[in-house]
Every structure is written in C-alpha cells, then in structure tokens.
C-alpha atoms as a PDB file:
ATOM      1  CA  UNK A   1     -56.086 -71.281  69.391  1.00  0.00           C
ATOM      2  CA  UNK A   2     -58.564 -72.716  71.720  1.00  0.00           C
ATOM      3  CA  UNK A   3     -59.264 -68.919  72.874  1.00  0.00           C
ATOM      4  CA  UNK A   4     -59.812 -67.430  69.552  1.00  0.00           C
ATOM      5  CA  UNK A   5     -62.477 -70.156  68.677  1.00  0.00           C
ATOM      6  CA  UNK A   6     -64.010 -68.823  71.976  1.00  0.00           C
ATOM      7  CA  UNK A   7     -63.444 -65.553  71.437  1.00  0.00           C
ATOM      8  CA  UNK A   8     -64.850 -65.473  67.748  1.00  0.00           C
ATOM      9  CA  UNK A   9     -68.396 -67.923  69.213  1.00  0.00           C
ATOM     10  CA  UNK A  10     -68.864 -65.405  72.008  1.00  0.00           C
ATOM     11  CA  UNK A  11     -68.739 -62.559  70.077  1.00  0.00           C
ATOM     12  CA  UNK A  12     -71.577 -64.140  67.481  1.00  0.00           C
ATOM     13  CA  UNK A  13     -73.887 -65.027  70.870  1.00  0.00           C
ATOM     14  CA  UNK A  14     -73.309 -60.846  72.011  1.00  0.00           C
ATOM     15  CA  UNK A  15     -74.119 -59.559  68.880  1.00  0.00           C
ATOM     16  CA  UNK A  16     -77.546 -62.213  68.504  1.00  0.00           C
ATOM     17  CA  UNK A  17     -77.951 -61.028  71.686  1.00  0.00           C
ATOM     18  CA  UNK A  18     -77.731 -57.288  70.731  1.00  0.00           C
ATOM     19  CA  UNK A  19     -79.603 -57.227  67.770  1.00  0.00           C
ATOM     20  CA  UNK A  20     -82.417 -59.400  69.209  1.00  0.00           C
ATOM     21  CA  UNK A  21     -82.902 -56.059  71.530  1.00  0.00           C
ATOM     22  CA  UNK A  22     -82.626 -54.194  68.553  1.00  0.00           C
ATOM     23  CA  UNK A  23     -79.615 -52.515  69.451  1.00  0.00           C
ATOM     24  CA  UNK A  24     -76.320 -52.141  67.238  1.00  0.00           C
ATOM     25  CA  UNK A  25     -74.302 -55.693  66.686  1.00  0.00           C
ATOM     26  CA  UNK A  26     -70.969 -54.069  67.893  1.00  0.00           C
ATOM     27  CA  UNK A  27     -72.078 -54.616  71.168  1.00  0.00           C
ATOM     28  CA  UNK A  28     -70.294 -57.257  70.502  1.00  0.00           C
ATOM     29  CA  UNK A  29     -67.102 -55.572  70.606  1.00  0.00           C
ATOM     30  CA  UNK A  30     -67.583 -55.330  74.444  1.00  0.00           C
ATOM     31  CA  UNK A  31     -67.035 -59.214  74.931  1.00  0.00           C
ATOM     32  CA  UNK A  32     -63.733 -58.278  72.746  1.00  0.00           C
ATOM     33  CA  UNK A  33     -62.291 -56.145  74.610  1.00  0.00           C
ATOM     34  CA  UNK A  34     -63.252 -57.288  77.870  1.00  0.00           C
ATOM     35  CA  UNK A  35     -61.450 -60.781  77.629  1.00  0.00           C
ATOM     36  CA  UNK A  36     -58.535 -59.154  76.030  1.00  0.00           C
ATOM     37  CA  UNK A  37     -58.484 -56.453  78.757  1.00  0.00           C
ATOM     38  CA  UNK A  38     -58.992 -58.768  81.738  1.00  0.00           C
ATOM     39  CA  UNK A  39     -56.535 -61.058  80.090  1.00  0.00           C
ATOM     40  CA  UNK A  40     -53.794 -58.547  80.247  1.00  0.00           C
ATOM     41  CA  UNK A  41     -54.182 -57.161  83.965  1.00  0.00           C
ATOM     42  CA  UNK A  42     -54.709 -60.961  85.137  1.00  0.00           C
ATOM     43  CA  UNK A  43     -51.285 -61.271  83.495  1.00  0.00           C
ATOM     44  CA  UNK A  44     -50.172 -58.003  85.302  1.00  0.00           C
ATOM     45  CA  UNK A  45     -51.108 -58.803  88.770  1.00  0.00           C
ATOM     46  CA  UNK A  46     -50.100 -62.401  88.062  1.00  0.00           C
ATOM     47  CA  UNK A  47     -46.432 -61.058  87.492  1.00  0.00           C
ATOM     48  CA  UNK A  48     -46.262 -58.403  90.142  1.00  0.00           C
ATOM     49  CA  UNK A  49     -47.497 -61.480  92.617  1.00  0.00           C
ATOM     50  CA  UNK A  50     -44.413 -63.282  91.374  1.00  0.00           C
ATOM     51  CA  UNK A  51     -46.502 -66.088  89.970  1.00  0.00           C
ATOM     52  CA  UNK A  52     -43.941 -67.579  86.703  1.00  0.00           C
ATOM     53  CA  UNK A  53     -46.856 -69.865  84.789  1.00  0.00           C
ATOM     54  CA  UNK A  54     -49.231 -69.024  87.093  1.00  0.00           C
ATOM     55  CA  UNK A  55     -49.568 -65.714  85.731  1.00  0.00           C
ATOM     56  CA  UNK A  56     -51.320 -67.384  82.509  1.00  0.00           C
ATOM     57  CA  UNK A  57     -54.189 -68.666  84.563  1.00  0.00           C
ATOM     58  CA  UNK A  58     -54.780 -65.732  86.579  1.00  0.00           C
ATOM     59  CA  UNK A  59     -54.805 -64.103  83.028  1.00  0.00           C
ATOM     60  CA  UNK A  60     -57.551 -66.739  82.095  1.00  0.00           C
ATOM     61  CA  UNK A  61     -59.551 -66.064  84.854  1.00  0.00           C
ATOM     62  CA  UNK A  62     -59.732 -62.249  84.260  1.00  0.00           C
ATOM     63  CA  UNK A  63     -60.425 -62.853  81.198  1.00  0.00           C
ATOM     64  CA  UNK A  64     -63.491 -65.634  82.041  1.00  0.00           C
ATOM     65  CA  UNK A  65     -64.525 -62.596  84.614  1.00  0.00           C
ATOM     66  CA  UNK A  66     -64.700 -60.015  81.951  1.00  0.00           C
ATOM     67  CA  UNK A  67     -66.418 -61.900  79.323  1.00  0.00           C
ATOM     68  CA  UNK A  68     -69.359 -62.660  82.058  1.00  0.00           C
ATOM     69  CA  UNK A  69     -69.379 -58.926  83.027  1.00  0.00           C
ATOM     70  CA  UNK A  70     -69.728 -58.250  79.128  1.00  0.00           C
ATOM     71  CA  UNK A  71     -72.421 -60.504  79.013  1.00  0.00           C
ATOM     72  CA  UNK A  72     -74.447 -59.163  81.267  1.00  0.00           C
ATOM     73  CA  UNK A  73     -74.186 -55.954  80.524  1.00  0.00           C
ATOM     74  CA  UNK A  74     -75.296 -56.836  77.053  1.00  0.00           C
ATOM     75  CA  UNK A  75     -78.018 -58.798  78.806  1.00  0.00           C
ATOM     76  CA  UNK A  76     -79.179 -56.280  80.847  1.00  0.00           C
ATOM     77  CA  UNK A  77     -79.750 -53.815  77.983  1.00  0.00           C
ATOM     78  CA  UNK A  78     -83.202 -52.538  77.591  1.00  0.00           C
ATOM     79  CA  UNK A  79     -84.809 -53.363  74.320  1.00  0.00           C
ATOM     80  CA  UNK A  80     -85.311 -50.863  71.745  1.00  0.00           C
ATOM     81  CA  UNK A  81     -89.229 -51.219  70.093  1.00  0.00           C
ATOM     82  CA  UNK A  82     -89.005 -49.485  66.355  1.00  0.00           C
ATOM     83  CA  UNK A  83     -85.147 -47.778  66.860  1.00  0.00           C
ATOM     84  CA  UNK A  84     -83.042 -47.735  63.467  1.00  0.00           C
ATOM     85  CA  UNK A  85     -79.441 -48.951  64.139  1.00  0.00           C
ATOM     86  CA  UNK A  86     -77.060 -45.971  63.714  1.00  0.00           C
ATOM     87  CA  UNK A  87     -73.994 -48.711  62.717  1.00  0.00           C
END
C-alpha cells in the first residue's frame, strides 16, 4: 500500500516537474514504469540468486534505482520556451 502512495506522489512531482519545462505531463509515466520495471527484474535476479524473501528487497531497490534514473532524466530535460503540448 505503502508503494502505491509513493508511486501515485512521485508521479505528481514528474509531471510538476515536466510541465514546469513545458513539456507533456506523461513524462510522468516514466517514473511508472521505471519502478514497476526495476521492481520486477530486482525480483528476477533476486530469485535466480536463490534469495527466498530477499528477493522482495532486491526488488525494492531496483525499483528505488529506477525511480532516481526517471527522475533525472525528467530533470535533465531541456525546457521548451513557447512549445504547445501535443498530449
């Protein structure tokens, strides 16, 4: 539950953060899909190291990893002066 409060806040914070640079809000989709992603293949390599409840916090820490690599690629977009948004 804990995570979807998380996941729902840093998704809000991207898309400020997008349209601030006057880019498209789904930019926010990247912090999405990264924790979700990184989630699943920390789970993956979690199992495949043998790890039984270990596996969930190797999952959580791909999943901290991504959401920091989504932020800064949102961060390091260059702002747009005067560009409609196309979505």
């Amino acid at each position: 539950m804990l995570e979807l409060l998380f996941l729902i806040w840093f998704s809000k914070k991207l898309s400020a953060l997008a349209a601030g640079k006057g880019r498209s809000k789904w930019w926010a989709a990247l912090g999405a899909c990264f924790w979700i992603g990184g989630e699943l293949m920390g789970f993956i390599v979690g199992a495949l190291l043998g790890l039984d409840m270990g596996a969930y916090g190797i999952a959580i820490l791909f999943a901290i990893v991504g959401a920091v690599i989504a932020y800064f690629v949102v961060n390091a977009l260059p702002a747009q002066a005067g560009a409609p948004e196309l979505y």
